[in-house]
C-alpha atoms as a PDB file:
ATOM      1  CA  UNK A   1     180.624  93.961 111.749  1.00  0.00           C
ATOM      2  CA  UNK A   2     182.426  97.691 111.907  1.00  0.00           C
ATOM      3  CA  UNK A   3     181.668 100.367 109.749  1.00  0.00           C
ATOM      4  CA  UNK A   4     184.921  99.931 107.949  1.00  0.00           C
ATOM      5  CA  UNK A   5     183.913  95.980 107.107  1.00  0.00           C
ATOM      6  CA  UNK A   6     180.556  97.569 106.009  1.00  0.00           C
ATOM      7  CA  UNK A   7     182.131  99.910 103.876  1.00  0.00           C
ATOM      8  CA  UNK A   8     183.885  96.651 102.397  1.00  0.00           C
ATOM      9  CA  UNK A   9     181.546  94.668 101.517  1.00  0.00           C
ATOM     10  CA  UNK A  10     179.227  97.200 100.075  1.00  0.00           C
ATOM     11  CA  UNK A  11     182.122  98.798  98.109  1.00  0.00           C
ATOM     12  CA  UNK A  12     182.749  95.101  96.760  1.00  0.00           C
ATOM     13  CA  UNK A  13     178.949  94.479  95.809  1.00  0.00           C
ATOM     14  CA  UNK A  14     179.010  97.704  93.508  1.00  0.00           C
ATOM     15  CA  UNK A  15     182.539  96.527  92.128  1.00  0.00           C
ATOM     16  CA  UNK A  16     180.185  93.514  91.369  1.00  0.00           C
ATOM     17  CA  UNK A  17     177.025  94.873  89.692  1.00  0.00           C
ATOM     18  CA  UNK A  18     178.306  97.065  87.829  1.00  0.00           C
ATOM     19  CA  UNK A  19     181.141  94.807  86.596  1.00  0.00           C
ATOM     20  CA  UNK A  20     178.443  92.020  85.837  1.00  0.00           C
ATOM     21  CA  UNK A  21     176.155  95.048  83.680  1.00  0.00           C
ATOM     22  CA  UNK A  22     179.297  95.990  82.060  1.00  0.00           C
ATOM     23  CA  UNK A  23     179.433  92.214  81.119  1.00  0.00           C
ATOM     24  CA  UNK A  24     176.024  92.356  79.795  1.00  0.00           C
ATOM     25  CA  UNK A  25     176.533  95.199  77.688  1.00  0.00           C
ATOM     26  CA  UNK A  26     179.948  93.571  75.772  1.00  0.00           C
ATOM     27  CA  UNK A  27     177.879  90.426  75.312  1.00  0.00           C
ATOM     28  CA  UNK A  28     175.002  91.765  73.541  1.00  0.00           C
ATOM     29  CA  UNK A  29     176.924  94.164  71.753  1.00  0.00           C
ATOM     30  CA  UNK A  30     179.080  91.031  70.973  1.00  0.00           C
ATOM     31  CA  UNK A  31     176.679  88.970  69.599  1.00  0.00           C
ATOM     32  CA  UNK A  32     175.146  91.588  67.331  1.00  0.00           C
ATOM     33  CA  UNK A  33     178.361  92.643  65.530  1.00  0.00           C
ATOM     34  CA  UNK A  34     179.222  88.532  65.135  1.00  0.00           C
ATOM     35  CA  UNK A  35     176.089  88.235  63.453  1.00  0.00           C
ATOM     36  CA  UNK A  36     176.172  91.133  61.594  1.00  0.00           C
ATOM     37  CA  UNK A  37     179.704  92.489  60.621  1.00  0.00           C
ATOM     38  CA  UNK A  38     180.430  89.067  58.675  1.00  0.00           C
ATOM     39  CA  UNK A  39     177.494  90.190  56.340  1.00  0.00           C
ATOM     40  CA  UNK A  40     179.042  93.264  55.621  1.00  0.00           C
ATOM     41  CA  UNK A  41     179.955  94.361  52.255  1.00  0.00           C
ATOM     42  CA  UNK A  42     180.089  97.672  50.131  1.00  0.00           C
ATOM     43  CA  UNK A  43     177.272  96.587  48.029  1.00  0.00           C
ATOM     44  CA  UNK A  44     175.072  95.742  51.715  1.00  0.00           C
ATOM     45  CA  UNK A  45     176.219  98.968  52.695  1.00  0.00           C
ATOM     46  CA  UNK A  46     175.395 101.693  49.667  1.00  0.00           C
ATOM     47  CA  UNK A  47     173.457  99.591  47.502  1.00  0.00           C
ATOM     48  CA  UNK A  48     169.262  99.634  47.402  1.00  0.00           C
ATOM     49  CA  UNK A  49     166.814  96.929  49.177  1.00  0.00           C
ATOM     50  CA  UNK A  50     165.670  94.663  46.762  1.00  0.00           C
ATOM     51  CA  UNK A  51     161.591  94.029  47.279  1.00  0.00           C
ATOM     52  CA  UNK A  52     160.719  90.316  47.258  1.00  0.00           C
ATOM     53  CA  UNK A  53     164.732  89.499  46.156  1.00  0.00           C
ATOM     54  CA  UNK A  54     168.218  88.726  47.960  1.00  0.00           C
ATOM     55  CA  UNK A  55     171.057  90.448  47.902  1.00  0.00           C
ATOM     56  CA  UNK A  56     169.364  93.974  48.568  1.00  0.00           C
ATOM     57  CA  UNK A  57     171.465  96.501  50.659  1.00  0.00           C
ATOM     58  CA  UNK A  58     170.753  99.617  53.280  1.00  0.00           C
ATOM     59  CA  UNK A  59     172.223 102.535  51.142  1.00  0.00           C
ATOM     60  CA  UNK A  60     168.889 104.486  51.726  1.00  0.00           C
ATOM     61  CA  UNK A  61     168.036 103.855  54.475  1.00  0.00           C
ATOM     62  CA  UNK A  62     171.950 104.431  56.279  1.00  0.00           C
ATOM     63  CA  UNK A  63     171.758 108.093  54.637  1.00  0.00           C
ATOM     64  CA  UNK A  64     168.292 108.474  55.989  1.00  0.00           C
ATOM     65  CA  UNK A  65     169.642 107.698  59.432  1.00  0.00           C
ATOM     66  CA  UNK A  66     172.300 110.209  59.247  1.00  0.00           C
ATOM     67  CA  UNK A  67     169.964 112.815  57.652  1.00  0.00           C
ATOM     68  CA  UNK A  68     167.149 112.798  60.634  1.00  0.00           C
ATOM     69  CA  UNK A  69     169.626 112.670  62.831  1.00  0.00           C
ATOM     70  CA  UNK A  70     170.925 115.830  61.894  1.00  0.00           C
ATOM     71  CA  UNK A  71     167.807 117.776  61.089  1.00  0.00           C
ATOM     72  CA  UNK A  72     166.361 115.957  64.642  1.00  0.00           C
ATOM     73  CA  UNK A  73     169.523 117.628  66.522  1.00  0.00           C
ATOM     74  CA  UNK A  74     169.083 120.936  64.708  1.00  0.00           C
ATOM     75  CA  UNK A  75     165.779 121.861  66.113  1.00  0.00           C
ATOM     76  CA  UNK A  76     166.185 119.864  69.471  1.00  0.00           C
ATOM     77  CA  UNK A  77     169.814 121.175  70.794  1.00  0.00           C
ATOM     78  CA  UNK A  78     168.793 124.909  70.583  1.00  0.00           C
ATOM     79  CA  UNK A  79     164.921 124.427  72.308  1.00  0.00           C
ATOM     80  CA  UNK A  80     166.500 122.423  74.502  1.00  0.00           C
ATOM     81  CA  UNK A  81     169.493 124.102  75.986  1.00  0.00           C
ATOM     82  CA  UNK A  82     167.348 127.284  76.190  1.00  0.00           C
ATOM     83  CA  UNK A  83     164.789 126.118  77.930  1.00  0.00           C
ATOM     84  CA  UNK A  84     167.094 124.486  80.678  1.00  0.00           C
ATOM     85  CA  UNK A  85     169.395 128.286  80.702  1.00  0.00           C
ATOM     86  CA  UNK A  86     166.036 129.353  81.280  1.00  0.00           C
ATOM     87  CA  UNK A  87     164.883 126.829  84.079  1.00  0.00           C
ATOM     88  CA  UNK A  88     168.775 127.040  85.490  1.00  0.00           C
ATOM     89  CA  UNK A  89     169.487 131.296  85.517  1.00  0.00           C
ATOM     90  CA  UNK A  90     165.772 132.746  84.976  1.00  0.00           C
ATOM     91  CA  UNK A  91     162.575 130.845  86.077  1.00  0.00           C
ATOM     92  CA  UNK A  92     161.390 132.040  89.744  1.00  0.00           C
ATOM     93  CA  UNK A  93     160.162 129.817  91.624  1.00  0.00           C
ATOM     94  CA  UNK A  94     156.240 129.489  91.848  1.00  0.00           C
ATOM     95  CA  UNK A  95     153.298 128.077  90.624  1.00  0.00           C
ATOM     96  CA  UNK A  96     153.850 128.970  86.257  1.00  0.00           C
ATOM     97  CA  UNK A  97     157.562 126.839  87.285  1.00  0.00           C
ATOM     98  CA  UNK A  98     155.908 124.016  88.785  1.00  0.00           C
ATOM     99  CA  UNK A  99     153.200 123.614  86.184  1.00  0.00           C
ATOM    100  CA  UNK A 100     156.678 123.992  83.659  1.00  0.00           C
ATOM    101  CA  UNK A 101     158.197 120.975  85.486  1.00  0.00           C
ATOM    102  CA  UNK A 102     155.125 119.013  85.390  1.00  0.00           C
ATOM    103  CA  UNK A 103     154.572 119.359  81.787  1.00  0.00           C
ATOM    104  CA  UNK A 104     158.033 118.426  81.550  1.00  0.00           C
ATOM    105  CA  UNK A 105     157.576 115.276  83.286  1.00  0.00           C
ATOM    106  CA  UNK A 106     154.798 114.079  81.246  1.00  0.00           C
ATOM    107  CA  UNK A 107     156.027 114.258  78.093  1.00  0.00           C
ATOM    108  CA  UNK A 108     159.186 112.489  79.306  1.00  0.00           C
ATOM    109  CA  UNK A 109     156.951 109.465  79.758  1.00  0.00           C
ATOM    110  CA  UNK A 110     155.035 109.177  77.029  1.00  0.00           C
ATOM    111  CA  UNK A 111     155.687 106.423  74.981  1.00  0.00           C
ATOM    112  CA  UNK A 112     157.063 106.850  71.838  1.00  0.00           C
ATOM    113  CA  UNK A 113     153.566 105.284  70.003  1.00  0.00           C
ATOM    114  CA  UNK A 114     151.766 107.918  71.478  1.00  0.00           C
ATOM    115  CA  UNK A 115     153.982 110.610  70.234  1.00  0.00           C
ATOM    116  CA  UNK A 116     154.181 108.576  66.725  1.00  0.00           C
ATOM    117  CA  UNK A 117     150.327 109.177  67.144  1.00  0.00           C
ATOM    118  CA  UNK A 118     150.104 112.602  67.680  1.00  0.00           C
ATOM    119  CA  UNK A 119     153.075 113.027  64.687  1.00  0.00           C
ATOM    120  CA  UNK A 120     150.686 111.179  62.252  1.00  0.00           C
ATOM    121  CA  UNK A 121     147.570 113.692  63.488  1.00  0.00           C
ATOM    122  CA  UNK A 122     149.458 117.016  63.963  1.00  0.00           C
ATOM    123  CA  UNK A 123     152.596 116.345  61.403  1.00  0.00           C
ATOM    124  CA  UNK A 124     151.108 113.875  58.338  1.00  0.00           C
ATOM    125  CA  UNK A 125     147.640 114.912  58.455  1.00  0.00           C
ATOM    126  CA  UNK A 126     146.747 118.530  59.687  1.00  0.00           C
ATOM    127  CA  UNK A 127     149.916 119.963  58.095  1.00  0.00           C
ATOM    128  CA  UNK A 128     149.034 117.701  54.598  1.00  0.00           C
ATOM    129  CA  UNK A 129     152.937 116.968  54.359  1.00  0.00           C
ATOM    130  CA  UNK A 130     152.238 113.279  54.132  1.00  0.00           C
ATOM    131  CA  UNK A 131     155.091 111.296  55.324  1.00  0.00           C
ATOM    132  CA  UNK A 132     158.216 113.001  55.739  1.00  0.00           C
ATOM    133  CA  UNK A 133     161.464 113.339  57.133  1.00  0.00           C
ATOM    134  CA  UNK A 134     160.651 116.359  58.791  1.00  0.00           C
ATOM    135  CA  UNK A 135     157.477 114.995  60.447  1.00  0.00           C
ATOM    136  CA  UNK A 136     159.887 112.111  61.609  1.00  0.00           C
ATOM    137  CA  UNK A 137     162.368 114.777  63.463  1.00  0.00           C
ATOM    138  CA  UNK A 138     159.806 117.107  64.836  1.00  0.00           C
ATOM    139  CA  UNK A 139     158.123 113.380  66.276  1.00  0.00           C
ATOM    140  CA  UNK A 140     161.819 112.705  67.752  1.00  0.00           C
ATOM    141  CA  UNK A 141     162.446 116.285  68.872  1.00  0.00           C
ATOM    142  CA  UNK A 142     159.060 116.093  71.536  1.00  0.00           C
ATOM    143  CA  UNK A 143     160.218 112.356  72.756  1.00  0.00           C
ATOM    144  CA  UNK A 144     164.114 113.657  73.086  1.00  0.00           C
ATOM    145  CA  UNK A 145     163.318 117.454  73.940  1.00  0.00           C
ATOM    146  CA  UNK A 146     162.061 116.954  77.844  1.00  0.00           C
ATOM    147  CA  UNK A 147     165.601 114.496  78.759  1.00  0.00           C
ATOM    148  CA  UNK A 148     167.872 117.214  77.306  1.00  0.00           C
ATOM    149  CA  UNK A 149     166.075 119.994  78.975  1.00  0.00           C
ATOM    150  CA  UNK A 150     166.943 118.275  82.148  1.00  0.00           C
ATOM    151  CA  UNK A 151     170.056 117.459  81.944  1.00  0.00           C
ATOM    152  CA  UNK A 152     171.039 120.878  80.401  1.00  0.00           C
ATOM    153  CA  UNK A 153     169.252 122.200  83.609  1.00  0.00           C
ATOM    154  CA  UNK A 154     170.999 120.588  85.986  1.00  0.00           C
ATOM    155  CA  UNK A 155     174.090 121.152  84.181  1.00  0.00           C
ATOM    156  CA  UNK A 156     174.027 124.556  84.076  1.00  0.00           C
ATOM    157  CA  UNK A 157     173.394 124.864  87.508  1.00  0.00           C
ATOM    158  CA  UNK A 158     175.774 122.767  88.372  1.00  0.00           C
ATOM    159  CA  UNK A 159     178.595 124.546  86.589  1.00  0.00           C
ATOM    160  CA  UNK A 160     176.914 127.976  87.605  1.00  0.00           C
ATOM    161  CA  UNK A 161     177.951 127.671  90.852  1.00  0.00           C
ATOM    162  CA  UNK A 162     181.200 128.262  91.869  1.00  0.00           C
ATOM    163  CA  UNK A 163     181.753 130.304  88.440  1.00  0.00           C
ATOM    164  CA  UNK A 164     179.101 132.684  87.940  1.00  0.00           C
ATOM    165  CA  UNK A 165     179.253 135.184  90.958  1.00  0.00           C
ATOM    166  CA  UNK A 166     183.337 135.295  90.216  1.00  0.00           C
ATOM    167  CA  UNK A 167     182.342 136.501  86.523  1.00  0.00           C
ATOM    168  CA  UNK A 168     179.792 138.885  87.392  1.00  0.00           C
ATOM    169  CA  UNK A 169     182.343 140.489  89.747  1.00  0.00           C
ATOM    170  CA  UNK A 170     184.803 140.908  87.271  1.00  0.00           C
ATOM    171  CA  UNK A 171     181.872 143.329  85.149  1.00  0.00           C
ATOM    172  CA  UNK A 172     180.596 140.794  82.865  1.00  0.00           C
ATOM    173  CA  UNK A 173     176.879 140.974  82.132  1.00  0.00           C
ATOM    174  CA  UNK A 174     174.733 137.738  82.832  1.00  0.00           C
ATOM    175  CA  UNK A 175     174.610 136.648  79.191  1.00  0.00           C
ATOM    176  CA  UNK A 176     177.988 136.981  79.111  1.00  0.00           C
ATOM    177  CA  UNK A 177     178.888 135.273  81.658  1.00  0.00           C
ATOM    178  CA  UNK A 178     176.357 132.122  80.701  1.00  0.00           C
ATOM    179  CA  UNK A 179     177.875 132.129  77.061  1.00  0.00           C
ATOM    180  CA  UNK A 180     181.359 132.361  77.905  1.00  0.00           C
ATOM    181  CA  UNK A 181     181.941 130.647  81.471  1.00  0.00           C
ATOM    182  CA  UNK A 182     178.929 128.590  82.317  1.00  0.00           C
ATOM    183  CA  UNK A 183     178.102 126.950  79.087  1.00  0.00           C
ATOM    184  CA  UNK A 184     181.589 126.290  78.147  1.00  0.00           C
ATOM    185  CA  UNK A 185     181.773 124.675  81.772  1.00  0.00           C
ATOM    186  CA  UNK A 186     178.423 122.625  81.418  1.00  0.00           C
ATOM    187  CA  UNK A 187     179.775 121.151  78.504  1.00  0.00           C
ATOM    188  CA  UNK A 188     180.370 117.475  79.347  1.00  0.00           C
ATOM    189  CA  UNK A 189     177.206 117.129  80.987  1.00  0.00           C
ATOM    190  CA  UNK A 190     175.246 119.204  77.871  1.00  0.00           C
ATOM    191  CA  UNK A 191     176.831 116.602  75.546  1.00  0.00           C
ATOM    192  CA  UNK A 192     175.954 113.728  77.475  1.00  0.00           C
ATOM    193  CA  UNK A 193     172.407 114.706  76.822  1.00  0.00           C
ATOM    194  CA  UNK A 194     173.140 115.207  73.160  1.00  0.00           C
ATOM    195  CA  UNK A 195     174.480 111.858  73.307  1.00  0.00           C
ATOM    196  CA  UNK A 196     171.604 109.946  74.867  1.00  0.00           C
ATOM    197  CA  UNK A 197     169.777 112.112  72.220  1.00  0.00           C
ATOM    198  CA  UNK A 198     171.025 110.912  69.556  1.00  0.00           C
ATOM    199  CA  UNK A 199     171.081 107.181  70.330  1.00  0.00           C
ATOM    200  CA  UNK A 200     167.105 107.675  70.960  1.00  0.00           C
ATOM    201  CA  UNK A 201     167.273 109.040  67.156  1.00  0.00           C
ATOM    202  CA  UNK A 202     169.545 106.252  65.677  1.00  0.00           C
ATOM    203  CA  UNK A 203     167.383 103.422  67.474  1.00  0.00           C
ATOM    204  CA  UNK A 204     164.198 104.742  67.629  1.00  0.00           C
ATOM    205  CA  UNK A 205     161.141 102.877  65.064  1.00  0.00           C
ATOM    206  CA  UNK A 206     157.470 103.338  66.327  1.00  0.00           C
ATOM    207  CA  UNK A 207     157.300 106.919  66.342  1.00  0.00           C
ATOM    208  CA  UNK A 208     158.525 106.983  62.969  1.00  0.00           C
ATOM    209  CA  UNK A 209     156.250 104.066  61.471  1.00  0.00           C
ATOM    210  CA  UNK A 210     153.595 107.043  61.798  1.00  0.00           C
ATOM    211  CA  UNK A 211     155.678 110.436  60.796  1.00  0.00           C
ATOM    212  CA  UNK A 212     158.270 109.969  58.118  1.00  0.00           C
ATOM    213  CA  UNK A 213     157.090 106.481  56.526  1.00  0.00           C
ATOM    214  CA  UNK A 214     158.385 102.841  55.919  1.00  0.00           C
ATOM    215  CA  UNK A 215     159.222 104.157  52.041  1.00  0.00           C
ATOM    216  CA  UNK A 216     163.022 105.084  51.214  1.00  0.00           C
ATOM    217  CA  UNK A 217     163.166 106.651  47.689  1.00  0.00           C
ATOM    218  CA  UNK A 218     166.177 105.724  45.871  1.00  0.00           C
ATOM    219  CA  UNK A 219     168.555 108.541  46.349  1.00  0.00           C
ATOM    220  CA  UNK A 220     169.502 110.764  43.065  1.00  0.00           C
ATOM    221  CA  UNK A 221     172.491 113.146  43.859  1.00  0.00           C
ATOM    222  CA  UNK A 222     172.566 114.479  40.450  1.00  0.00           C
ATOM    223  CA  UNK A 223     172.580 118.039  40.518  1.00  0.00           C
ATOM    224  CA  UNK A 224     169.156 118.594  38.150  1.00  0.00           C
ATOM    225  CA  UNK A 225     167.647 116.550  41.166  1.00  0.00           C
ATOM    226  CA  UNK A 226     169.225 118.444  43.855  1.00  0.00           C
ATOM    227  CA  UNK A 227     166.404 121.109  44.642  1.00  0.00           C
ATOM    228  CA  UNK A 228     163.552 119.119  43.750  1.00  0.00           C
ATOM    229  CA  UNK A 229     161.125 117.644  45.912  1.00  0.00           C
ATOM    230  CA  UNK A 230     162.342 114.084  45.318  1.00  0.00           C
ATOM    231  CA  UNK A 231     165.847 115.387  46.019  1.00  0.00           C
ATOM    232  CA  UNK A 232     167.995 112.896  48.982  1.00  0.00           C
ATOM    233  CA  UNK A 233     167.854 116.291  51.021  1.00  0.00           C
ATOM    234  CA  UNK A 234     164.172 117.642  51.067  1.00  0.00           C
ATOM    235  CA  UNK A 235     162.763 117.634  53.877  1.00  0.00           C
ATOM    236  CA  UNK A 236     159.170 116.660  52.488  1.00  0.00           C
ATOM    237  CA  UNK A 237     160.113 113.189  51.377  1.00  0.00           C
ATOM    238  CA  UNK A 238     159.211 109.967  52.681  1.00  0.00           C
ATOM    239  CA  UNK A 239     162.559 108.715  54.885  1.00  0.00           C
ATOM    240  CA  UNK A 240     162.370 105.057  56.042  1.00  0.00           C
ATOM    241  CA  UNK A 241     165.734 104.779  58.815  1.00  0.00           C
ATOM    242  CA  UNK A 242     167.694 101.910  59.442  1.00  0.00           C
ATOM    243  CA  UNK A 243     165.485 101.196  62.650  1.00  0.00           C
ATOM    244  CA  UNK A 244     162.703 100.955  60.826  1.00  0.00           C
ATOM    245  CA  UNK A 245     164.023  99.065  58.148  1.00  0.00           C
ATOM    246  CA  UNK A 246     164.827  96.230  60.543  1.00  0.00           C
ATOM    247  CA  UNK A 247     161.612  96.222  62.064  1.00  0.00           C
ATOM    248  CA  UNK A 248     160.215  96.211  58.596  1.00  0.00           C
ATOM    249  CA  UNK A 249     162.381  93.252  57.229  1.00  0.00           C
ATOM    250  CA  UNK A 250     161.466  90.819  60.137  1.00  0.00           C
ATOM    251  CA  UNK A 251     158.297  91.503  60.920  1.00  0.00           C
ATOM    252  CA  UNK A 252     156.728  90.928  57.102  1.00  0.00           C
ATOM    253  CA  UNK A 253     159.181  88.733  55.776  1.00  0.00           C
ATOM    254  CA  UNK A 254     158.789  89.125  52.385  1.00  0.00           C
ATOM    255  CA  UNK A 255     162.539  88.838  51.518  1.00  0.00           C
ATOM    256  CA  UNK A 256     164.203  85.390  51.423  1.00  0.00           C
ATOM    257  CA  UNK A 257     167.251  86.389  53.182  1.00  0.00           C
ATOM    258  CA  UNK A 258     165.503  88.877  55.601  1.00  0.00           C
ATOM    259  CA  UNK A 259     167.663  87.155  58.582  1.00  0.00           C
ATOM    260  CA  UNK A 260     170.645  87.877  57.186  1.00  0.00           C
ATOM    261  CA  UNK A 261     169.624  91.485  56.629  1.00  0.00           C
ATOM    262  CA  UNK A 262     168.518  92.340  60.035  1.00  0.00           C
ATOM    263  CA  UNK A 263     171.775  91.121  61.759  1.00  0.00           C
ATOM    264  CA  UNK A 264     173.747  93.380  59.219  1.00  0.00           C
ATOM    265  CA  UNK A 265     171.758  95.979  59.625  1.00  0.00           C
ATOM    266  CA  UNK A 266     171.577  95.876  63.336  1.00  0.00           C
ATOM    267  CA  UNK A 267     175.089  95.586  63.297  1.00  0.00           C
ATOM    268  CA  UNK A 268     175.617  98.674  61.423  1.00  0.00           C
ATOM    269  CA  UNK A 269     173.150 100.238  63.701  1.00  0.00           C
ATOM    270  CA  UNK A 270     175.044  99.796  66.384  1.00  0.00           C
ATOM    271  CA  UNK A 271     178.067 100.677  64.879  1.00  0.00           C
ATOM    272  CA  UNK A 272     176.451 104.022  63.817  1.00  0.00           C
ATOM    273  CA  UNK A 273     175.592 104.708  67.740  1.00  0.00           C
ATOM    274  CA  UNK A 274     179.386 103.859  68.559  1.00  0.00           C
ATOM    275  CA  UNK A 275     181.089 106.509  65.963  1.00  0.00           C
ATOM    276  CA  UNK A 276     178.560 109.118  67.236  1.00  0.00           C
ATOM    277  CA  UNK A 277     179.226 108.671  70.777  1.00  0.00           C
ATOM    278  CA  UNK A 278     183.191 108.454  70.002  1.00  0.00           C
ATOM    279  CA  UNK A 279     183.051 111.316  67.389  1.00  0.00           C
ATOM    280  CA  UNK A 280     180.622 113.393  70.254  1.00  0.00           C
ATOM    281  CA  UNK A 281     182.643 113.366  72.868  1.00  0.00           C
ATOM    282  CA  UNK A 282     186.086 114.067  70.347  1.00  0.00           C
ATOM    283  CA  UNK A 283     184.509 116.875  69.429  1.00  0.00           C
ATOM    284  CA  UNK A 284     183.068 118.088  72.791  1.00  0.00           C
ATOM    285  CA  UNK A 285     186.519 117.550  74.291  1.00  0.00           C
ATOM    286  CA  UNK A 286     188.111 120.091  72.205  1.00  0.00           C
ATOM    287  CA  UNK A 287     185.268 122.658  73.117  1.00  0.00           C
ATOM    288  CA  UNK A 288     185.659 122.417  76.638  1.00  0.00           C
ATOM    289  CA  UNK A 289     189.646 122.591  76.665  1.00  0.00           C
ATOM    290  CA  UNK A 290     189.296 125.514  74.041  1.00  0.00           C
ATOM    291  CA  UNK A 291     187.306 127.882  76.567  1.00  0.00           C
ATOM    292  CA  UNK A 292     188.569 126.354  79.493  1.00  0.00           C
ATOM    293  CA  UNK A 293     192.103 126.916  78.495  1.00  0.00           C
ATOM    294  CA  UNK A 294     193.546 123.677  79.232  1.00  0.00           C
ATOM    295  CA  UNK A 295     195.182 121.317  77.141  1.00  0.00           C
END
């Protein structure tokens, strides 16, 4: 067989795999929204769970979702694109770099129990905030905070390349020239992390079984509630996700229709994780072409 024929055939068994995981993906994604989306309704969708009755909805727990994700994002993007400018344009090589990398590594495999363990020691108890939402997103920020400092890493360094020693010849300083060339440049790859990040957020349930609780609060928006500690935005409430919830509702079964509910709310789940990933990229899209100057 020549190299060409080799070439062929291999080229045709990627075509394959990758068509056949592609496959996989549409199926199961499939199957959960034709489960799901027919159980839809605006009642399901704002409305509050119903202990021990039918008919109860995800209101709640949907703004809880949306809420930790935000507050999770807010203290992971920032520690985590530092520290990989930092490992990218800074760190020397050496023995404090390795032991960096190796700490790095380890808490990238830890599973998310363990972390939900440490949340409940470090978070619920030695802190005395109980559970809360913001034990939940600190919890989520150590299981998400190694991936995007890696892939933050590598894309800066990566976009550094060809870009960086062109800027710093034209005068610009090295800040400048990693806030205004190299960042804008990383980008796609930064946002890929933030992506991945907040999919882990949206679908993640045993850390948070331990950090921010399996209670959601009925949510008052009236404005004498707004600043109180029972308020839908404190960040010292109990905050039971949609993740949770589903776990929650099939594991005890303690409502009559708790089928029905978990293939709604898995559907909405997953059309949660679809609208972020669209709405991230939209958004990161505009970014680059604004600094990058194309259209």
């Amino acid at each position: 067989m020549t190299e060409r024929k080799k070439d062929r055939v291999f080229t045709i068994i990627t075509y394959i795999i990758s068509s056949l995981v592609l496959l996989l993906l549409v199926l199961l994604i499939g199957y959960i929204l034709f489960r799901g989306v027919r159980h839809l309704t605006p009642s399901f969708l704002f409305g509050e769970p119903k202990v021990g009755e039918a008919g109860g909805g995800i209101g709640p727990q949907l703004f809880n979702s949306f809420y930790m994700l935000i507050v999770s994002l807010i203290i992971t993007i920032p520690f985590g694109v530092g520290a990989g400018i930092y490992l990218a344009e800074y760190a020397k090589e050496g023995k404090f770099l390795n032991i960096i990398r190796l700490c790095i590594e380890a808490m990238a495999s830890l599973p998310s129990i363990v972390v939900g363990l440490f949340g409940l020691l470090v978070f619920v108890k030695l802190t005395g905030w109980g559970f809360t939402l913001l034990s939940g997103a600190l919890a989520l920020g150590i299981i998400n905070l190694p991936s995007l400092t890696r892939v933050c890493e590598n894309a800066v360094r990566e976009a550094s390349k060809g870009i960086k020693e062109a800027s710093l010849g034209l005068g610009a300083t090295r800040w400048q020239t990693i806030w205004k060339v190299v960042l804008p440049t990383a980008m796609p790859q930064i946002l890929t992390g933030i992506i991945l990040a907040g999919g882990r957020i949206f679908g993640e349930a045993a850390a948070l079984l331990y950090t921010s609780g399996m209670s959601a609060p009925p949510l008052s928006f009236s404005p004498s509630n707004l600043f109180s500690k029972s308020s839908p935005f404190s960040l010292l409430r109990p905050a039971e996700t949609l993740a949770v919830y589903i776990w929650q509702v099939n594991s005890e079964g303690m409502i009559p229709d708790a089928t029905k509910i978990g293939d709604a709310s898995s559907a909405v789940l997953i059309i949660m994780v679809l609208l972020f990933n669209i709405l991230a990229r939209v958004i990161g899209n505009k970014i680059y072409k604004r600094y990058s100057g194309t259209r």
